[in-house]
Protein backbone atom coordinates (compact mmCIF):
# COMPACT_ATOMS: atom_id res chain seq x y z
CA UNK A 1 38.91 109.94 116.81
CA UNK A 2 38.84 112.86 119.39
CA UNK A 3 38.50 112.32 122.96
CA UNK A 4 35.24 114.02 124.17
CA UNK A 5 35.79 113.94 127.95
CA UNK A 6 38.88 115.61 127.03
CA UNK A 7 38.80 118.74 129.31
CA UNK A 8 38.38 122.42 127.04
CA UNK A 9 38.58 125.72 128.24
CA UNK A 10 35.82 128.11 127.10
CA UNK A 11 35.67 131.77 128.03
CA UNK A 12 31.59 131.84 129.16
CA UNK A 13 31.63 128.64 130.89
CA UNK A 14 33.00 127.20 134.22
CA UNK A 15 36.78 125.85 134.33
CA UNK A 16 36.93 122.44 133.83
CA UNK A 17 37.97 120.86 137.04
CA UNK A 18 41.61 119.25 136.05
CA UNK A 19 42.20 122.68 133.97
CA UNK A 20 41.61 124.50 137.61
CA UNK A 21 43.77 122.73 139.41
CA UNK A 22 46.53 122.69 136.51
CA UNK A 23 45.46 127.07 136.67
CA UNK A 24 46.13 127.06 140.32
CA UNK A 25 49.44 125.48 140.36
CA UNK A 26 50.84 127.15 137.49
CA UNK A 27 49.77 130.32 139.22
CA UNK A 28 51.44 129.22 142.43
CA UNK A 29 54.73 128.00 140.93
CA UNK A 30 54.93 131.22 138.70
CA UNK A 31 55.02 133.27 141.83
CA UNK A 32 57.15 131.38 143.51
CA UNK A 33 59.97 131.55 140.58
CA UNK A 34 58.93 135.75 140.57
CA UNK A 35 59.78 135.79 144.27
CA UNK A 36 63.11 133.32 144.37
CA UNK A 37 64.46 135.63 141.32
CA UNK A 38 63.59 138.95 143.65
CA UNK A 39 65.04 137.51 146.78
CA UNK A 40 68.34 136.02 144.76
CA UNK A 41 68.69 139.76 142.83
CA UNK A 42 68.29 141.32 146.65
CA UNK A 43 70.73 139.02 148.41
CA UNK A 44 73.97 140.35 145.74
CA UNK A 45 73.23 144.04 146.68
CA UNK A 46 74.69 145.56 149.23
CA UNK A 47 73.47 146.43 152.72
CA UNK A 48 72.39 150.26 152.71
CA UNK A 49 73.93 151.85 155.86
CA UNK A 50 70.95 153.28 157.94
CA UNK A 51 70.48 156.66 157.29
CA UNK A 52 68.20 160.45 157.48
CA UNK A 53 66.82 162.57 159.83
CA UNK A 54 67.91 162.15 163.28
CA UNK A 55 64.59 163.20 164.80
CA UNK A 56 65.32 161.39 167.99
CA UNK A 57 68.13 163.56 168.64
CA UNK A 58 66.08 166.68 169.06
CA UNK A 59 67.09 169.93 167.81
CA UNK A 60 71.31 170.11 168.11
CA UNK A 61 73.53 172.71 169.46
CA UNK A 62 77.05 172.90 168.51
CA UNK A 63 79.96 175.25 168.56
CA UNK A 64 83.01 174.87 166.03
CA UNK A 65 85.66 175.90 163.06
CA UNK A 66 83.76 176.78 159.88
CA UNK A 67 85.99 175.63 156.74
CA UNK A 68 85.33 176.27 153.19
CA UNK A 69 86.31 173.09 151.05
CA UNK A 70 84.76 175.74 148.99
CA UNK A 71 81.43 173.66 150.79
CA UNK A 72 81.47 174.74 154.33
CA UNK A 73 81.97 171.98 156.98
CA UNK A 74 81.60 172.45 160.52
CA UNK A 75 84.87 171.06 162.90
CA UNK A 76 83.41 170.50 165.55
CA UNK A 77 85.49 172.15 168.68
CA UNK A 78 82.85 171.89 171.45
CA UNK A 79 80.22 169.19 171.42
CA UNK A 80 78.20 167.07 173.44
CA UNK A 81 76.68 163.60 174.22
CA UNK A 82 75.29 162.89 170.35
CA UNK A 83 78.33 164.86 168.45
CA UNK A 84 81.53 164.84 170.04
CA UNK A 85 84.13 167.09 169.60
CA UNK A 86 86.41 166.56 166.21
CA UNK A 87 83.09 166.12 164.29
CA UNK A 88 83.10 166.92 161.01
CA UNK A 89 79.65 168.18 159.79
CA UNK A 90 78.67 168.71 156.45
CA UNK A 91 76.13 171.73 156.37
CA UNK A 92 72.99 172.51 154.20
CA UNK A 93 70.12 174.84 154.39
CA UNK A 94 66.14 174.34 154.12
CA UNK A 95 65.47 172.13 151.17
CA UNK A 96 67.86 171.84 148.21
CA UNK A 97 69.78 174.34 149.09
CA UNK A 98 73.66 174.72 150.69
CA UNK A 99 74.78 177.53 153.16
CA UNK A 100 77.08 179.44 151.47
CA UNK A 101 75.82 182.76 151.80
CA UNK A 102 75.48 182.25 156.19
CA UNK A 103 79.17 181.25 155.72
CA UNK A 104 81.12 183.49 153.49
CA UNK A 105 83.34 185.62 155.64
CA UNK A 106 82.81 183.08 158.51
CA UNK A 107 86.07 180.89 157.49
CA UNK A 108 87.89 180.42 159.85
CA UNK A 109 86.01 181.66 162.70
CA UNK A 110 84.38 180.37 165.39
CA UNK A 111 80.78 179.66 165.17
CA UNK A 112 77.58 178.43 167.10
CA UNK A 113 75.44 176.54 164.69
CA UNK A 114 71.95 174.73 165.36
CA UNK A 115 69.46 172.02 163.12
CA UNK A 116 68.80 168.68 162.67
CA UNK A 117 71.24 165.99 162.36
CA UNK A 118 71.65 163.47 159.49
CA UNK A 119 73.44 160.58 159.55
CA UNK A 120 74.32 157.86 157.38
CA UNK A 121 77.26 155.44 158.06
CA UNK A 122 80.58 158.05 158.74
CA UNK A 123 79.49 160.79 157.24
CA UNK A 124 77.15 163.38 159.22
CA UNK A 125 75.23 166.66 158.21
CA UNK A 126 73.40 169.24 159.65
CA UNK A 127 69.96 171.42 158.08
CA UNK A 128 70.80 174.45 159.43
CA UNK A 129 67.88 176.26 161.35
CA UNK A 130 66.45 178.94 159.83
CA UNK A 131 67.30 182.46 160.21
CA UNK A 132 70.06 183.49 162.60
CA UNK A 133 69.20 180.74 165.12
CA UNK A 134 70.88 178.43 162.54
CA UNK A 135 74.79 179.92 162.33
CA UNK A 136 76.52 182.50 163.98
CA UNK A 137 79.71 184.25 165.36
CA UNK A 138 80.48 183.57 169.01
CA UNK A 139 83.25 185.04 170.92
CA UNK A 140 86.52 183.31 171.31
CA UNK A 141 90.01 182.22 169.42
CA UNK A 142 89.15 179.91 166.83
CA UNK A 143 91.58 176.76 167.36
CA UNK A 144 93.71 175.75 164.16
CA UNK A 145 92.39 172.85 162.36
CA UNK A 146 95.24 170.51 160.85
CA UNK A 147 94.43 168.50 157.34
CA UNK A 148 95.90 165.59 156.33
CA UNK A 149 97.07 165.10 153.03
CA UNK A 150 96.32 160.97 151.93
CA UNK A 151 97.88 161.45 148.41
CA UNK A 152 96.35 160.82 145.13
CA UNK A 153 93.86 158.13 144.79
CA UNK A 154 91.59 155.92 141.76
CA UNK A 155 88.50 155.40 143.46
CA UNK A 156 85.40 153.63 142.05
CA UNK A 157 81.63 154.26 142.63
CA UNK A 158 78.83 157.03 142.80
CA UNK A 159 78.30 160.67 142.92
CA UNK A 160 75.49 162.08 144.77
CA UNK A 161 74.27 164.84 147.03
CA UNK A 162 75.14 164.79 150.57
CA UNK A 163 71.67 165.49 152.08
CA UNK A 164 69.70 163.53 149.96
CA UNK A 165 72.39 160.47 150.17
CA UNK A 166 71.92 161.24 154.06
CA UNK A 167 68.51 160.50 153.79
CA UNK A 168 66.64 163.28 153.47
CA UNK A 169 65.43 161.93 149.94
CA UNK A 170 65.00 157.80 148.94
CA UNK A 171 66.63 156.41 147.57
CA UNK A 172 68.90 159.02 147.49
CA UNK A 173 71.19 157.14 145.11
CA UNK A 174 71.59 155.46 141.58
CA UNK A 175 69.88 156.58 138.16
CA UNK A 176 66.60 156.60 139.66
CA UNK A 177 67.70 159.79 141.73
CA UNK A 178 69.95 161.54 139.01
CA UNK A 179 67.28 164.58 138.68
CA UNK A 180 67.22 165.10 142.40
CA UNK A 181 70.51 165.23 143.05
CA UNK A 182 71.23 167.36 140.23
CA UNK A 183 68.99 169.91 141.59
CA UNK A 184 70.69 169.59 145.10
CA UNK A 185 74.16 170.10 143.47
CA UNK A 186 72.92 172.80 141.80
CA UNK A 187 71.27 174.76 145.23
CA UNK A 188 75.77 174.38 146.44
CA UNK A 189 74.09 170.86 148.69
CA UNK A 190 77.92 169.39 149.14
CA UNK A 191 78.67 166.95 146.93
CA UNK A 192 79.61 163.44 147.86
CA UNK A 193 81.09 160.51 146.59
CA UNK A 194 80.12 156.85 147.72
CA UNK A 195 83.13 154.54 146.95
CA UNK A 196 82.02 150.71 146.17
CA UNK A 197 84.93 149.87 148.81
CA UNK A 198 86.14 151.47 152.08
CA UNK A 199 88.72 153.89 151.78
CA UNK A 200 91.01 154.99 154.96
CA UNK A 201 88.13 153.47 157.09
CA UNK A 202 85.55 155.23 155.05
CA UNK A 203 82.90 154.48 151.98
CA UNK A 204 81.96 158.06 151.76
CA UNK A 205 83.99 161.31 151.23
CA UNK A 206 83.07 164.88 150.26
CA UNK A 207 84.12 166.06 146.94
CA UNK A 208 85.50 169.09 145.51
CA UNK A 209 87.18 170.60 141.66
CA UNK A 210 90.87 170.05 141.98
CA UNK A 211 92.76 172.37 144.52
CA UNK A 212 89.96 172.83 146.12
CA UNK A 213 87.74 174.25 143.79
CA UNK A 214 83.81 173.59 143.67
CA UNK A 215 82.70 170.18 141.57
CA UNK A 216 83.10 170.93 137.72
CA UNK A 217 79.58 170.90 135.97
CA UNK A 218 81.27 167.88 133.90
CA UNK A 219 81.03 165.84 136.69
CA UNK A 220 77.48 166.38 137.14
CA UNK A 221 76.43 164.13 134.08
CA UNK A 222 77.83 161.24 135.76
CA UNK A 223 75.37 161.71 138.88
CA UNK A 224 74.27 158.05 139.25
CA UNK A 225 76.27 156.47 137.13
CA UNK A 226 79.09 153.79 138.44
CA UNK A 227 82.02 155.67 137.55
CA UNK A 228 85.91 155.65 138.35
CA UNK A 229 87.89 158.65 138.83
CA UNK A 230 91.05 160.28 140.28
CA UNK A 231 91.92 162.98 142.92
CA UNK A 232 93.80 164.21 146.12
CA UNK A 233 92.34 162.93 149.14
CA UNK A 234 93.19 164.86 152.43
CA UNK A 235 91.21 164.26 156.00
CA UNK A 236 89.81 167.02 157.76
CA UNK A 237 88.79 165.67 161.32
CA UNK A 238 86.92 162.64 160.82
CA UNK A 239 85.78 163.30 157.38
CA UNK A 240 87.94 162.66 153.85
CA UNK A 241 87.41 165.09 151.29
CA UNK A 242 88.43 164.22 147.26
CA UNK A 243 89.68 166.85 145.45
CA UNK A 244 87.99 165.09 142.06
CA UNK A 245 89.74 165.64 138.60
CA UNK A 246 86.72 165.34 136.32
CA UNK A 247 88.71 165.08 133.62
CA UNK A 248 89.62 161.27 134.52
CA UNK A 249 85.79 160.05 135.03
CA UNK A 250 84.90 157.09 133.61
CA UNK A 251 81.84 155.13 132.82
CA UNK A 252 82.12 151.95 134.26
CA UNK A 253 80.29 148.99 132.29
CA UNK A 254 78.07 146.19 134.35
């Protein structure tokens, strides 16, 4: 015999009471699994390192060694309170777009350059100004600027774009940013690669095409991807630079 004060759910008519309270808490107990999983997933990531536009800065001022890795860098000669001298500084233009043409035939040479800082962990860039108020000759003997050769390294982690990685894009990494940062690459935005542990005191280092050539368009279909790889590492002030062999990238799995 059926039970006829056995609570049923039909569609046009009010919830039973016992079925709303059995709703309620299977609501409340299915969000509460949803948000443990999130917060458990969260808690085996990494910390992201602060990073993009250093507004509060203002509008910097520098004077320094241009060197092409072929990207240019900035070595920073004469600084002040914010960027001290023997600053490295990655460069870029408006946009998604590098600075080679204010810098070819500048190598070398000492220049005054102005824009807007960004800065994540130990690795800093500068958007140039635009127009002639953001690089040019000043007078004066251009100091010689030593690198230090590290030898040949296997590193493991990510390649990206230095000014989106910086922060001038989010997230700025992973597969979720591979079309950005291809674009960036493209416009001669330096390339950089974020290594999974520190290396000589740093997690991030500039990358090059052996012997200092520009990144191989191989490399750019592993934008994103967790990959391993081998090169020449050298430091040029306070930033390391990996002369990447594309030919050893590898997909890493997990």
């Amino acid at each position: 015999m059926s039970n006829q004060d056995k609570p049923f759910f039909v569609g046009y008519l009010d919830i039973p009471g016992s079925l709303r309270r059995f709703l309620v808490l299977a609501c409340l107990v299915g969000t509460g699994i949803f948000v443990a999983t999130g917060l458990l997933i969260g808690s085996t990531q990494d910390e992201p390192a602060a990073s993009g536009f250093r507004f509060d800065y203002g509008r910097q001022t520098v004077t320094g060694v241009i060197e092409l890795t072929p990207y240019p860098l900035l070595r920073v000669t004469q600084g002040n309170d914010l960027i001290k001298p023997g600053k490295t500084l990655m460069l870029s233009g408006q946009g998604k777009f590098g600075v080679d043409a204010q810098a070819m035939g500048l190598e070398g040479g000492l220049v005054e350059v102005t824009g807007i800082i960004l800065q994540r962990g130990t690795i800093d860039m500068m958007q140039l100004a635009g127009g002639r108020r953001g690089m040019k000759m000043v007078d004066g003997d251009a100091p010689d600027m030593e690198t230090e050769p590290l030898g040949r390294w296997k590193v493991a982690g990510e390649i990206c774009d230095g000014k989106c990685l910086n922060g001038a894009m989010r997230p700025g990494r992973g597969l979720a940013h591979k079309a950005c940062a291809a674009l960036c690459l493209v416009g001669d935005v330096p390339p950089v690669f974020v290594s999974t542990q520190p290396i000589e005191g740093s997690d991030f280092m500039l990358i090059t095409g052996p012997d200092g050539t520009r990144l191989p368009k191989a490399a750019y279909d592993h934008i994103g991807q967790f990959v391993s790889a081998e090169g020449d590492l050298e430091r040029r002030g306070d930033m390391l630079v990996l002369k990447l062999d594309a030919e050893t990238i590898e997909v890493i799995d997990g």
